[in-house]
Protein backbone atom coordinates (compact mmCIF):
# COMPACT_ATOMS: atom_id res chain seq x y z
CA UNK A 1 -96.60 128.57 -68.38
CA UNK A 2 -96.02 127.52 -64.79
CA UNK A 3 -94.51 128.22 -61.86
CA UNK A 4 -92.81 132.21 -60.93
CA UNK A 5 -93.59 133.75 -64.14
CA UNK A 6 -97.60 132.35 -64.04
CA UNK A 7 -97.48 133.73 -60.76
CA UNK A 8 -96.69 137.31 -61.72
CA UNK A 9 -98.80 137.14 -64.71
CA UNK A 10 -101.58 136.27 -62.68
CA UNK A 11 -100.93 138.40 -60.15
CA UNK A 12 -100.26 141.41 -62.36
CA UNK A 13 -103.50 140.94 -64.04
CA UNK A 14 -105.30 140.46 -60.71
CA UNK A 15 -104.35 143.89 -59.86
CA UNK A 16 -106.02 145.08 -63.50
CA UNK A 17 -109.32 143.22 -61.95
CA UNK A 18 -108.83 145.70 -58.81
CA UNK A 19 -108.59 149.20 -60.84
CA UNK A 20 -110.69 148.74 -63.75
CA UNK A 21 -114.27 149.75 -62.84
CA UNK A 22 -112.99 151.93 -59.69
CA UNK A 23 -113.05 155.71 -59.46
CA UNK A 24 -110.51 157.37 -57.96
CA UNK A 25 -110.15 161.38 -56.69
CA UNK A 26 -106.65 161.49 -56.72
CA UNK A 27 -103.36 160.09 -58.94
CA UNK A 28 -102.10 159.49 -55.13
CA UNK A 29 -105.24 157.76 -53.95
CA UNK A 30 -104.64 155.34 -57.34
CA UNK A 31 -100.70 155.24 -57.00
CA UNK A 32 -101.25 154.14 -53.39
CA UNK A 33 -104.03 151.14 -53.73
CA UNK A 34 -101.81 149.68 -56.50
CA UNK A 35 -98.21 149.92 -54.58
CA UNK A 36 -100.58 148.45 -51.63
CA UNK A 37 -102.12 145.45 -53.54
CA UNK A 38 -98.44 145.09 -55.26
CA UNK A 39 -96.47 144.41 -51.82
CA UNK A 40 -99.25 142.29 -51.03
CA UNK A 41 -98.94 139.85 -53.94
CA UNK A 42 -94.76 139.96 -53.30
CA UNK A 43 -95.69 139.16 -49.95
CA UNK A 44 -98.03 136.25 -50.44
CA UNK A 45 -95.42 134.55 -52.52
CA UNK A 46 -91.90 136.52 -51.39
CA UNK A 47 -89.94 133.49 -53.37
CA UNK A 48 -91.94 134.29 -56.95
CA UNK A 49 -89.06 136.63 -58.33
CA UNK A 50 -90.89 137.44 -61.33
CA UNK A 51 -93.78 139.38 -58.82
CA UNK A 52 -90.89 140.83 -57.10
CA UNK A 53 -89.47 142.29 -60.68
CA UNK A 54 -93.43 143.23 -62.27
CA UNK A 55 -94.36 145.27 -59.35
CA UNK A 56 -90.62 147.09 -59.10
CA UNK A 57 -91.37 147.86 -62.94
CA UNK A 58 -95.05 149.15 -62.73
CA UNK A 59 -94.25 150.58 -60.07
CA UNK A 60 -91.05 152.85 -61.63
CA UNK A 61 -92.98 153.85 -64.83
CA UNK A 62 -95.68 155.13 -63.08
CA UNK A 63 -93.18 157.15 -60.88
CA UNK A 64 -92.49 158.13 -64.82
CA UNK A 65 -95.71 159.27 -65.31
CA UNK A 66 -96.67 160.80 -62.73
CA UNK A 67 -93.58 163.58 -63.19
CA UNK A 68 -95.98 164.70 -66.22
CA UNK A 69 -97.85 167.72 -64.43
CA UNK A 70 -100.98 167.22 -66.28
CA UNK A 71 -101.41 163.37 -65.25
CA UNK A 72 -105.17 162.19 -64.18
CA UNK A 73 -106.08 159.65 -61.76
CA UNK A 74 -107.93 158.06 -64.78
CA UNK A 75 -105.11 158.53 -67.38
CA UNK A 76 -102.86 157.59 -64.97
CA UNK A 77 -105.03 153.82 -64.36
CA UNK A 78 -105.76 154.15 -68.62
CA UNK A 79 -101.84 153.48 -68.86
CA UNK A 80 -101.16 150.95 -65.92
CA UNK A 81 -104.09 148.88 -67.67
CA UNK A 82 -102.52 148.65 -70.83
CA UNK A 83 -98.83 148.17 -69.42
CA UNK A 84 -99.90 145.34 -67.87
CA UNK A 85 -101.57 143.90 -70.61
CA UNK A 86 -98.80 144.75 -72.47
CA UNK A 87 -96.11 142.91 -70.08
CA UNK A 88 -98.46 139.90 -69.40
CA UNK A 89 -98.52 139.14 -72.89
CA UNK A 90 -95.01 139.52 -73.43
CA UNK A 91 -94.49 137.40 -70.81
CA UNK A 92 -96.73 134.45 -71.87
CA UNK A 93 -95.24 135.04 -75.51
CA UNK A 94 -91.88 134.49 -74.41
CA UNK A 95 -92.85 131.27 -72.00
CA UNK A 96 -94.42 130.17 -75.38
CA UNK A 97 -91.14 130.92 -77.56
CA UNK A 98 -88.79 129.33 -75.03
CA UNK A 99 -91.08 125.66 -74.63
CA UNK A 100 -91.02 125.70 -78.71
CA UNK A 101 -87.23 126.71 -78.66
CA UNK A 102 -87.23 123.79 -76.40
CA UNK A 103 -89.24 121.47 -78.28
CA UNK A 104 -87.09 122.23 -80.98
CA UNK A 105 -84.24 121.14 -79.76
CA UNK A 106 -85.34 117.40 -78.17
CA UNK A 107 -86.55 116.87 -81.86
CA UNK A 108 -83.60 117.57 -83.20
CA UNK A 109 -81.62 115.17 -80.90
CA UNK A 110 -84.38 112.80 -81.26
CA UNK A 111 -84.25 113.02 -85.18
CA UNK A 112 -80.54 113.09 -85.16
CA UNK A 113 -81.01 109.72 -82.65
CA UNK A 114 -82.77 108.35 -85.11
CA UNK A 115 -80.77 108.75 -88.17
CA UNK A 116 -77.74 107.27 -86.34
CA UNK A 117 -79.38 104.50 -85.81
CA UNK A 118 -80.83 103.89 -89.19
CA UNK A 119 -77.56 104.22 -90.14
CA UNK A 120 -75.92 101.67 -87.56
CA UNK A 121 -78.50 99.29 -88.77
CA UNK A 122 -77.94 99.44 -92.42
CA UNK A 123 -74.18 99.06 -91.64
CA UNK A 124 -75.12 95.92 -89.98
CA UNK A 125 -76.99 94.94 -92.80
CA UNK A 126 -74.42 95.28 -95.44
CA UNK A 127 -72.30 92.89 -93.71
């Protein structure tokens, strides 16, 4: 993985490092450092599109969760950890899938390459 999405996965994960071992008093004390620490890492790299589109998605689910009256500071950071996780690896899975989709492919041409010319040759050989 390389370039915007590495960035954001990075990034997104970098944020995890911030929260995990921190107390916080309030859902709104929590909601604010990580919308903070989010425009921060879309404003160190403004061009990575795939920060840009992480923190506009953590940051609508928890607008989602935090409509649920009962929400905690620490349930709240419980669920941002694991959507995260969840969205980094989903991310790095699909990098994965789309470099073997890739290799796939040059094989194929390369195989298909090949046969042709095993073919052009015993042509040539016949004669």
């Amino acid at each position: 993985m390389r370039g915007a999405p590495a960035i954001a996965v990075v990034g997104i994960l970098s944020l995890v490092a911030e929260v995990y071992d921190r107390s916080f008093t309030s859902v709104s004390e929590f909601c604010e450092l990580v919308q903070s620490q989010l425009n921060y890492l879309v404003s160190a790299r403004p061009t990575a599109v795939n920060m840009s589109d992480a923190r506009s998605k953590l940051l609508q689910q928890l607008q989602r969760w935090m409509q649920e009256e009962s929400i905690t500071s620490d349930e709240l950071k419980r669920r941002s950890v694991g959507f995260v996780y969840y969205a980094a690896n989903s991310a790095i899975l699909i990098d994965r899938i789309v470099g073997l989709v890739h290799l796939s492919i040059c094989l194929s041409i390369f195989i298909s390459y090949l046969l042709f010319e095993l073919q052009d040759m015993a042509l040539h050989y016949k004669q």
